[in-house]
PDB file of N, CA and C in Angstrom:
ATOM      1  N   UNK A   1       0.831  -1.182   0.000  1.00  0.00           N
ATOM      2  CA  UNK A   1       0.000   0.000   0.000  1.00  0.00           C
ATOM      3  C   UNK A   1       0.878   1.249   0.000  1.00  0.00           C
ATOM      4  N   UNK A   2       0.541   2.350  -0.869  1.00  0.00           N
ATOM      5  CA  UNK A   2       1.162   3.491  -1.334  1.00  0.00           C
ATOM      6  C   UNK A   2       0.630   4.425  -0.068  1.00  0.00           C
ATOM      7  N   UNK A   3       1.621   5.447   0.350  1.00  0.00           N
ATOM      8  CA  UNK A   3       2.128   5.968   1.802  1.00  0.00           C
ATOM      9  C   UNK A   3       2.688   7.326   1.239  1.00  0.00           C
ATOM     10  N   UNK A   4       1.953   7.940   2.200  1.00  0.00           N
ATOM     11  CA  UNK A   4       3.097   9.549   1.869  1.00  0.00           C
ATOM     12  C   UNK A   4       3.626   9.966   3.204  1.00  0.00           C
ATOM     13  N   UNK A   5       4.708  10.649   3.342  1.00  0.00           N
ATOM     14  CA  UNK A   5       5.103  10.900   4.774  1.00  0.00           C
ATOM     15  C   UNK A   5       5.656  12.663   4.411  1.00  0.00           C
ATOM     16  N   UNK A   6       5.290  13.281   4.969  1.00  0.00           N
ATOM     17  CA  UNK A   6       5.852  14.667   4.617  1.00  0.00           C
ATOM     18  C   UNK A   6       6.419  15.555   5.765  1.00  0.00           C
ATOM     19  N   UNK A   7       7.676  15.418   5.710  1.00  0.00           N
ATOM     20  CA  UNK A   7       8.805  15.840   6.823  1.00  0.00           C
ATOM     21  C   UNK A   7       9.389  16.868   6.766  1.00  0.00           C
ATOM     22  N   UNK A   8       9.835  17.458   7.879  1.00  0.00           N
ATOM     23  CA  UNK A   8      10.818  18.519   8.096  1.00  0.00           C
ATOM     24  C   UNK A   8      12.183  18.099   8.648  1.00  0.00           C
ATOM     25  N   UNK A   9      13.268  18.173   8.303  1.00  0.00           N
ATOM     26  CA  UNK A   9      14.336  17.750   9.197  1.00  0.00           C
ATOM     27  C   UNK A   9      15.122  19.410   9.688  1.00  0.00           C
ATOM     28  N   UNK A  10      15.436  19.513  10.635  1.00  0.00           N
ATOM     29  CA  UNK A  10      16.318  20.249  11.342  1.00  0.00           C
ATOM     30  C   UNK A  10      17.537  20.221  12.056  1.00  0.00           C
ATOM     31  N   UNK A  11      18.478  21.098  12.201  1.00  0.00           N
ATOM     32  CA  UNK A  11      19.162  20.824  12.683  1.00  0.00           C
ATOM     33  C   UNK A  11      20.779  21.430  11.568  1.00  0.00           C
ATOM     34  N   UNK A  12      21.748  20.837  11.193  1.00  0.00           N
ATOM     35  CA  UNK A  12      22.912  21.659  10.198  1.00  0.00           C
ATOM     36  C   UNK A  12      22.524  20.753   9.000  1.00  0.00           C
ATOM     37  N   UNK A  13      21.365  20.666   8.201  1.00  0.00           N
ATOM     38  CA  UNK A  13      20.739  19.942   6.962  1.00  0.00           C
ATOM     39  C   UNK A  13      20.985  20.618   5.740  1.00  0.00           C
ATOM     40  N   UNK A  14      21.353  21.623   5.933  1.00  0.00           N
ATOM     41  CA  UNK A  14      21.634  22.995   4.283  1.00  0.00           C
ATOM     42  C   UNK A  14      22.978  22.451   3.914  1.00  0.00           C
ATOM     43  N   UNK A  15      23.664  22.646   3.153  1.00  0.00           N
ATOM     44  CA  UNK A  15      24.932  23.362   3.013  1.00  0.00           C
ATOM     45  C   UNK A  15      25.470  22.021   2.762  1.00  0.00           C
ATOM     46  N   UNK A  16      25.204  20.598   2.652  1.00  0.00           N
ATOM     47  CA  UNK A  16      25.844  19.095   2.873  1.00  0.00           C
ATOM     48  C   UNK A  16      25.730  18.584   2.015  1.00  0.00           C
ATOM     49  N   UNK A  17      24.462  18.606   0.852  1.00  0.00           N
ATOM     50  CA  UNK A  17      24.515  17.512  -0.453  1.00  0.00           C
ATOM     51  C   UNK A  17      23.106  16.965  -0.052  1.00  0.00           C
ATOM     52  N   UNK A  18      22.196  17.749   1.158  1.00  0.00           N
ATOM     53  CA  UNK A  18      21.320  16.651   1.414  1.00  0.00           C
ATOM     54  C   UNK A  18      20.296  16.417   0.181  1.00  0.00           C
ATOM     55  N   UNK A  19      19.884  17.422  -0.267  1.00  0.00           N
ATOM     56  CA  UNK A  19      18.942  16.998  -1.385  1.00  0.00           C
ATOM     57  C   UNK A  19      19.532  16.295  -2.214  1.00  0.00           C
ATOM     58  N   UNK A  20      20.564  16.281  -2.764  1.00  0.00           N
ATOM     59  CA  UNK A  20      20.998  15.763  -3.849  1.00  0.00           C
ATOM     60  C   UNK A  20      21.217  13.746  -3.300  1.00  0.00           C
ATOM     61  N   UNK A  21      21.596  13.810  -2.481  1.00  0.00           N
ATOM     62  CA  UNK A  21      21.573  12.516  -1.768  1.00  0.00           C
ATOM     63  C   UNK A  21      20.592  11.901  -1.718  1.00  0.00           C
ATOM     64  N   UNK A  22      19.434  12.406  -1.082  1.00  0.00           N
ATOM     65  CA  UNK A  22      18.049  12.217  -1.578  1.00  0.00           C
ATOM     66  C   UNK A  22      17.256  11.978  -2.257  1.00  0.00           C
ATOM     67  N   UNK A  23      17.900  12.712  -3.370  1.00  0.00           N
ATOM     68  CA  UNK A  23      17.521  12.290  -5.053  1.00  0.00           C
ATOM     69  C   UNK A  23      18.217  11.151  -4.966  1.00  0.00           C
ATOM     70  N   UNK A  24      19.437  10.688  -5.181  1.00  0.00           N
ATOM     71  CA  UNK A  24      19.519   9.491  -5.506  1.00  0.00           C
ATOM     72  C   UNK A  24      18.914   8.152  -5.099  1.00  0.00           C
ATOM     73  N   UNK A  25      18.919   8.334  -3.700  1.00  0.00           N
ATOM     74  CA  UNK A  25      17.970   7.300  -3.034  1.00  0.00           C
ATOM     75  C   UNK A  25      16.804   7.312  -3.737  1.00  0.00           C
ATOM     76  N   UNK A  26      16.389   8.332  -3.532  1.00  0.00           N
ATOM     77  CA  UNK A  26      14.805   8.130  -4.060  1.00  0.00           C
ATOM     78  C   UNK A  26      14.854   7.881  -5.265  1.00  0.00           C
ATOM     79  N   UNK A  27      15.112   7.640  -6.019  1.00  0.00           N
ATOM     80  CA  UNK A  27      15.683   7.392  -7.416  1.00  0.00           C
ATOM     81  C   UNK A  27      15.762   5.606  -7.134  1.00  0.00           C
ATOM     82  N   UNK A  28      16.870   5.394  -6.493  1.00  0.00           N
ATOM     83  CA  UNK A  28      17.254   3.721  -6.308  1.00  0.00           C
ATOM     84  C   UNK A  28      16.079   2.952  -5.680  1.00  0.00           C
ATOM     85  N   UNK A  29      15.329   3.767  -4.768  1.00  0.00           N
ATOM     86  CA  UNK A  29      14.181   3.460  -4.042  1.00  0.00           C
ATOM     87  C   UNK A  29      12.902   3.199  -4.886  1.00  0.00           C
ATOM     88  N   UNK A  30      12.690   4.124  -5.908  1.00  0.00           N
ATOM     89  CA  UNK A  30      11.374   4.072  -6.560  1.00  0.00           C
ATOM     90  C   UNK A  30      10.579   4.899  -5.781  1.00  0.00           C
ATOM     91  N   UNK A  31      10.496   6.001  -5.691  1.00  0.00           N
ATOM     92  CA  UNK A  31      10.359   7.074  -4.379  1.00  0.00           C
ATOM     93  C   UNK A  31       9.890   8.311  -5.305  1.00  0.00           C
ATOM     94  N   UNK A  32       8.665   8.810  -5.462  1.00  0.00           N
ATOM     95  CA  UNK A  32       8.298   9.983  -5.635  1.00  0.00           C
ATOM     96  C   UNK A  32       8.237  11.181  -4.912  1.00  0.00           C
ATOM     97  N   UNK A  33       8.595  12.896  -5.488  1.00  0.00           N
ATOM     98  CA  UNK A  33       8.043  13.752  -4.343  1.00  0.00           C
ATOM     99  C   UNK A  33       9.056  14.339  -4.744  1.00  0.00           C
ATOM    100  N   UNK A  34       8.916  15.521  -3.417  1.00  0.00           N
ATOM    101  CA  UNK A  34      10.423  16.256  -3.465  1.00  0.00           C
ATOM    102  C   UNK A  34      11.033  16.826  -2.526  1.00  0.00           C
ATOM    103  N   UNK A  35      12.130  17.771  -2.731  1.00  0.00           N
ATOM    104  CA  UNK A  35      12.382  17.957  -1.564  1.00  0.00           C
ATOM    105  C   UNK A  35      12.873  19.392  -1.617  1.00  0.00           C
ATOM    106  N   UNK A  36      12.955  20.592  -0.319  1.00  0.00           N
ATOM    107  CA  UNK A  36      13.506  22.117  -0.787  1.00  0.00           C
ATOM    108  C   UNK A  36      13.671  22.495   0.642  1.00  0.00           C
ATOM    109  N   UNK A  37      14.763  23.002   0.740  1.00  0.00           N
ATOM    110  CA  UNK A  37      15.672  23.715   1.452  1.00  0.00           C
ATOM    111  C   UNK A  37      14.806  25.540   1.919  1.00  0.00           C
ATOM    112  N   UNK A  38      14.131  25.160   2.837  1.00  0.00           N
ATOM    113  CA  UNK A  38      13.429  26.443   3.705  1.00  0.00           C
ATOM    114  C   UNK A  38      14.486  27.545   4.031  1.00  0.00           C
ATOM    115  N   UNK A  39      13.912  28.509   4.441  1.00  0.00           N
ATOM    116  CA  UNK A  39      14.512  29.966   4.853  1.00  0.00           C
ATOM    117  C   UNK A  39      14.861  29.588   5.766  1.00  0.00           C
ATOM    118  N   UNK A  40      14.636  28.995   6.849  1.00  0.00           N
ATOM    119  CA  UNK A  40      14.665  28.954   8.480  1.00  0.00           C
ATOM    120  C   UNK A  40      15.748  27.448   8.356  1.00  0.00           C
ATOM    121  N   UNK A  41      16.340  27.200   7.641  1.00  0.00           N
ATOM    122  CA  UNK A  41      17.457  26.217   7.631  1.00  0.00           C
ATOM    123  C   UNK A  41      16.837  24.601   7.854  1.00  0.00           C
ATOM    124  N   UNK A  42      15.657  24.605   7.865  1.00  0.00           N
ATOM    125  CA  UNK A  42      15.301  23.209   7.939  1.00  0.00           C
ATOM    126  C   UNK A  42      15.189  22.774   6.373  1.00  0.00           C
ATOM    127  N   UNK A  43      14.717  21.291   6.194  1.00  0.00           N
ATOM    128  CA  UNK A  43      15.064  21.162   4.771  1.00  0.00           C
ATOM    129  C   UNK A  43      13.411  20.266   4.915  1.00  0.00           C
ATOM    130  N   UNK A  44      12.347  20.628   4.177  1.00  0.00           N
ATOM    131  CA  UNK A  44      10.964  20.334   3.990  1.00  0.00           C
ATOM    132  C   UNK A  44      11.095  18.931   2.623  1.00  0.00           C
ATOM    133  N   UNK A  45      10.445  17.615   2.670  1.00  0.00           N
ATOM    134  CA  UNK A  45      10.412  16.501   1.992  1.00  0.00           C
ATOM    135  C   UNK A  45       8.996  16.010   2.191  1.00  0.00           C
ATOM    136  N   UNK A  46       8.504  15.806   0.629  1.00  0.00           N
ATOM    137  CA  UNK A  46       7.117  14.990   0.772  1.00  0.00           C
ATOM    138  C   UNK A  46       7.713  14.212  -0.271  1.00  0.00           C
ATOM    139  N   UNK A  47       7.467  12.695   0.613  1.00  0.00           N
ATOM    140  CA  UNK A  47       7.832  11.629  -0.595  1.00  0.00           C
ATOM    141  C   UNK A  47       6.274  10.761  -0.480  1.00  0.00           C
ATOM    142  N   UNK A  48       6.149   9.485  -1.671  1.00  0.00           N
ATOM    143  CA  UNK A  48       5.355   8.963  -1.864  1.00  0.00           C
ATOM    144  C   UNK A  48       5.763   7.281  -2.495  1.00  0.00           C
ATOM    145  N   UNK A  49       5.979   6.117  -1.576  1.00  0.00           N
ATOM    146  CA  UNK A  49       6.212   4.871  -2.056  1.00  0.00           C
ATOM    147  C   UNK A  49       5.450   3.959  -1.549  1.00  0.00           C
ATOM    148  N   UNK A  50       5.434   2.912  -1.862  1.00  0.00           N
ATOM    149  CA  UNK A  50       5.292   1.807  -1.444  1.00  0.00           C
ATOM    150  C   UNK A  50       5.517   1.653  -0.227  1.00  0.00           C
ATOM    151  N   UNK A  51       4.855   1.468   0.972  1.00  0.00           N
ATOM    152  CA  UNK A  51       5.269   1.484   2.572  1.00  0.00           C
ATOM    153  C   UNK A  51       6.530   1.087   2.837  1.00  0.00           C
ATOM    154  N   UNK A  52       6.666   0.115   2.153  1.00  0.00           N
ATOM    155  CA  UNK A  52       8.153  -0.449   2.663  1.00  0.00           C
ATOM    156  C   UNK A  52       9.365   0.016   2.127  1.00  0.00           C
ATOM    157  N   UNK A  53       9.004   0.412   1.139  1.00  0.00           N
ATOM    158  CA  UNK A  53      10.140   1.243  -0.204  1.00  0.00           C
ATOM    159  C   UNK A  53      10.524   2.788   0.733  1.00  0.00           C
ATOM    160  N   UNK A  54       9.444   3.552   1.314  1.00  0.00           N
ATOM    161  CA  UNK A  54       9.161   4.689   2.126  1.00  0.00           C
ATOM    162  C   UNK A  54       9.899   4.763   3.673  1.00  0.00           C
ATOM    163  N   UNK A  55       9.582   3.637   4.248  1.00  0.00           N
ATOM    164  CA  UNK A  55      10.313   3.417   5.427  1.00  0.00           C
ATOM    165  C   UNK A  55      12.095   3.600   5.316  1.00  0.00           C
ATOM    166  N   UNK A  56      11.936   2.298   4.359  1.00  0.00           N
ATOM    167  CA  UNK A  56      13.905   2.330   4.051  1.00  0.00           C
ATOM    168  C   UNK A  56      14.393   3.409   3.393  1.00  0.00           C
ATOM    169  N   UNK A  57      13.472   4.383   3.239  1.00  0.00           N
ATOM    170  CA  UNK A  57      14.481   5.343   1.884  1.00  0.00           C
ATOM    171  C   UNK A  57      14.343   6.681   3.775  1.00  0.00           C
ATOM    172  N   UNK A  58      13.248   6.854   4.310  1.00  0.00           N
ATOM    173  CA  UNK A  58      13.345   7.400   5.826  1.00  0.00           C
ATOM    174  C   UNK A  58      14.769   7.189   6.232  1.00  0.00           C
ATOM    175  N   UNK A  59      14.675   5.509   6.464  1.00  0.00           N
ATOM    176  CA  UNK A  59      15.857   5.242   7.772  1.00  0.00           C
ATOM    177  C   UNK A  59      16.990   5.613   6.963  1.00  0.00           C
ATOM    178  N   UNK A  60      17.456   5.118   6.079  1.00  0.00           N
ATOM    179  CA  UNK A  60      18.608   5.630   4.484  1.00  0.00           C
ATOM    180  C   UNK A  60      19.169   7.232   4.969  1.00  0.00           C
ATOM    181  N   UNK A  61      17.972   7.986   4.514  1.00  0.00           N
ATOM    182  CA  UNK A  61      18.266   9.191   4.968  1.00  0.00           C
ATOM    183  C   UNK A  61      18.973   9.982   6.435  1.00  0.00           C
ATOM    184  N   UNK A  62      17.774   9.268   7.774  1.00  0.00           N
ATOM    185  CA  UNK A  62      18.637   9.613   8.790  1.00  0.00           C
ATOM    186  C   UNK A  62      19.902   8.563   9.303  1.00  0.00           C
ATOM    187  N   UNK A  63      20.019   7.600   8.389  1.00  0.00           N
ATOM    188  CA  UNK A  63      21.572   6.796   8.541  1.00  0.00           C
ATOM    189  C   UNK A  63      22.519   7.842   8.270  1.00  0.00           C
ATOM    190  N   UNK A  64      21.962   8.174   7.138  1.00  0.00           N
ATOM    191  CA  UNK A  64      23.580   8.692   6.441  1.00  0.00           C
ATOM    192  C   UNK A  64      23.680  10.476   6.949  1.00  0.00           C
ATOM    193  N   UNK A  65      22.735  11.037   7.210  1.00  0.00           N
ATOM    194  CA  UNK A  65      22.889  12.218   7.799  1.00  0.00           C
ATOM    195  C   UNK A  65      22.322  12.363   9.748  1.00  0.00           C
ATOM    196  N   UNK A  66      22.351  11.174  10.127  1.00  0.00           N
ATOM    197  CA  UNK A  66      22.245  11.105  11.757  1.00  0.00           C
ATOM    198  C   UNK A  66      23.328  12.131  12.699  1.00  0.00           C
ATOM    199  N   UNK A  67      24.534  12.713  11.788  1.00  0.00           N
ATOM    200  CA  UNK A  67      25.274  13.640  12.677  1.00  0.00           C
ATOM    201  C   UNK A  67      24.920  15.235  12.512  1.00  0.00           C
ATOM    202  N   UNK A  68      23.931  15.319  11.365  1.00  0.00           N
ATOM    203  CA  UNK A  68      23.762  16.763  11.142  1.00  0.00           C
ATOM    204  C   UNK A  68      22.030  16.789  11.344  1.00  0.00           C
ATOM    205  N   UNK A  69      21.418  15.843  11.550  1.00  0.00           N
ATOM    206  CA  UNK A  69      20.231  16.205  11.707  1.00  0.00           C
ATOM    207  C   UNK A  69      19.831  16.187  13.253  1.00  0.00           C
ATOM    208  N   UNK A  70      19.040  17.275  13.866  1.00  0.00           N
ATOM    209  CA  UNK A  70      18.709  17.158  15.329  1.00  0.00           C
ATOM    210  C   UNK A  70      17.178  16.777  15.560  1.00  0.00           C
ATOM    211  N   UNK A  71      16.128  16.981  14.889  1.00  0.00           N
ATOM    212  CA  UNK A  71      14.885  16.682  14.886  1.00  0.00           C
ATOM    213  C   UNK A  71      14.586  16.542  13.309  1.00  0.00           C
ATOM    214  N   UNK A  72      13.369  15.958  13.633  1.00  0.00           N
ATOM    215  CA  UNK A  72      12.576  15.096  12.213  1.00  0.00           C
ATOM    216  C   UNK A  72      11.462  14.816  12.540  1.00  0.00           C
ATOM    217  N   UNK A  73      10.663  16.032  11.806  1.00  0.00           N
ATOM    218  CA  UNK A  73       8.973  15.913  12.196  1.00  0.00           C
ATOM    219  C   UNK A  73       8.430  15.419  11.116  1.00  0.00           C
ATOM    220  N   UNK A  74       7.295  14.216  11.262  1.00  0.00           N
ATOM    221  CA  UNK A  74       6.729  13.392   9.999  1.00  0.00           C
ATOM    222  C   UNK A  74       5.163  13.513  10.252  1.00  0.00           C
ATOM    223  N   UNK A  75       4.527  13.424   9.442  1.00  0.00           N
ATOM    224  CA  UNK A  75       3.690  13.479   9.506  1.00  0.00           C
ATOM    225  C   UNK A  75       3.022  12.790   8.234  1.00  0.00           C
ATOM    226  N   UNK A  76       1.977  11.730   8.798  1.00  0.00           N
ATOM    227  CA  UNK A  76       2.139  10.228   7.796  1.00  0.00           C
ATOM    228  C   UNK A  76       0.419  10.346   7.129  1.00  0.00           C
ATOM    229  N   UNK A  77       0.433  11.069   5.773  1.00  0.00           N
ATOM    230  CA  UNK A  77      -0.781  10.334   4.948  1.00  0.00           C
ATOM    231  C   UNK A  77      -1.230  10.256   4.018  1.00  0.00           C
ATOM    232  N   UNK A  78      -1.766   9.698   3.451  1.00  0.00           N
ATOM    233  CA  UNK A  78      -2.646   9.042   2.444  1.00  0.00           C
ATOM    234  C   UNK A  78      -1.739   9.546   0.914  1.00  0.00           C
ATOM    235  N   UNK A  79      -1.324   8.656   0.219  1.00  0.00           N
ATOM    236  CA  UNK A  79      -0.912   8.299  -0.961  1.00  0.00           C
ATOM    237  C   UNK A  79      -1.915   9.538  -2.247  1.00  0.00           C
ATOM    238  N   UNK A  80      -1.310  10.273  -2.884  1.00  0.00           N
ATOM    239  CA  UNK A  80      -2.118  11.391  -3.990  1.00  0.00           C
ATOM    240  C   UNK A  80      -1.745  10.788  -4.949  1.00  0.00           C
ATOM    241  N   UNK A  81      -0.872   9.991  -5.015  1.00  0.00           N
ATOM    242  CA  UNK A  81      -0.656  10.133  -6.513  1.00  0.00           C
ATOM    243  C   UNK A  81       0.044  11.294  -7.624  1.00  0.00           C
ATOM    244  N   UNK A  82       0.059  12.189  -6.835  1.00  0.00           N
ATOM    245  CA  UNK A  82       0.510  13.290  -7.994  1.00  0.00           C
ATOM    246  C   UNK A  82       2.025  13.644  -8.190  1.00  0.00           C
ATOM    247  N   UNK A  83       2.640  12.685  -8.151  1.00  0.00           N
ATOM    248  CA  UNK A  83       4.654  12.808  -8.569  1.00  0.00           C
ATOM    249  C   UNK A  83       4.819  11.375  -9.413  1.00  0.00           C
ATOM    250  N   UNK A  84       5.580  11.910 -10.050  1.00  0.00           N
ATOM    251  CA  UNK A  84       5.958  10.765 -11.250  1.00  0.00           C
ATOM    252  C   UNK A  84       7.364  10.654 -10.952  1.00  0.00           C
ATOM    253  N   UNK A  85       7.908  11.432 -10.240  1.00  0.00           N
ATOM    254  CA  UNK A  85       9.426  11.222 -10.078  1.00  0.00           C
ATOM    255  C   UNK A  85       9.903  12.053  -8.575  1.00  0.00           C
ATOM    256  N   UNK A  86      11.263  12.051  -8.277  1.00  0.00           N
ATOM    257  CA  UNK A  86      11.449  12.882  -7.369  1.00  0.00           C
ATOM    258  C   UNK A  86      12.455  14.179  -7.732  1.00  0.00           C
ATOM    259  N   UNK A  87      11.931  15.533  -7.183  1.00  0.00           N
ATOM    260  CA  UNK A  87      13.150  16.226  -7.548  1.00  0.00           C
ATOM    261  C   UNK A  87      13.340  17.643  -6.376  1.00  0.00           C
ATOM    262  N   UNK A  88      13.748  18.738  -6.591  1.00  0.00           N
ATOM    263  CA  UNK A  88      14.199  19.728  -6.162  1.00  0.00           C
ATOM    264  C   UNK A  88      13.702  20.901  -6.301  1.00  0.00           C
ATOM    265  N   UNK A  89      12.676  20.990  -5.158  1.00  0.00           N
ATOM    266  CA  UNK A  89      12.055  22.133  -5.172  1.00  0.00           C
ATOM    267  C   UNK A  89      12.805  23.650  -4.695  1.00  0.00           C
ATOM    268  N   UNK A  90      12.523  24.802  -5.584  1.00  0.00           N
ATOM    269  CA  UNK A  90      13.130  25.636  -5.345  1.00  0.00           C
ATOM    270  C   UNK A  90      12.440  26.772  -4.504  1.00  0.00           C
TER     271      UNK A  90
END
């Protein structure tokens, strides 16, 4: 079952490669949505997979950036349908 989770991460998330990292996962993942770098230094992500595809591309993310991220607010629902791919919102 198709899952959307739409997050904020905080904490030193700008300035590192995170979107671009992101893209790739979500890319290897099969992972729709996107992701953009806020004024207030947090970095805003709405993705859309397969529950299980969604979870691992989550944990993926705070694996590989667990030293620069301090909080991660999610907020989990219902699948739209409306991304065909993932990319970089400006």
């Amino acid at each position: 079952m198709k899952k959307r989770a739409h997050i904020y991460y905080s904490g030193n998330v700008q300035g590192i490669g995170f979107r671009f990292t992101v893209i790739r996962l979500a890319e290897k993942l099969d992972v729709a949505g996107w992701v953009n770098n806020l004024g207030d230094a947090r970095v805003e992500l709405v993705a859309e997979a397969n529950e299980g595809a969604l979870q691992d591309f989550l944990s993926q993310i705070s694996n590989i950036f667990s030293r620069y991220i301090q909080n991660i607010d999610v907020s989990w629902e219902p699948a739209t349908g409306e991304f065909k791919d993932f990319g970089v919102r400006f």
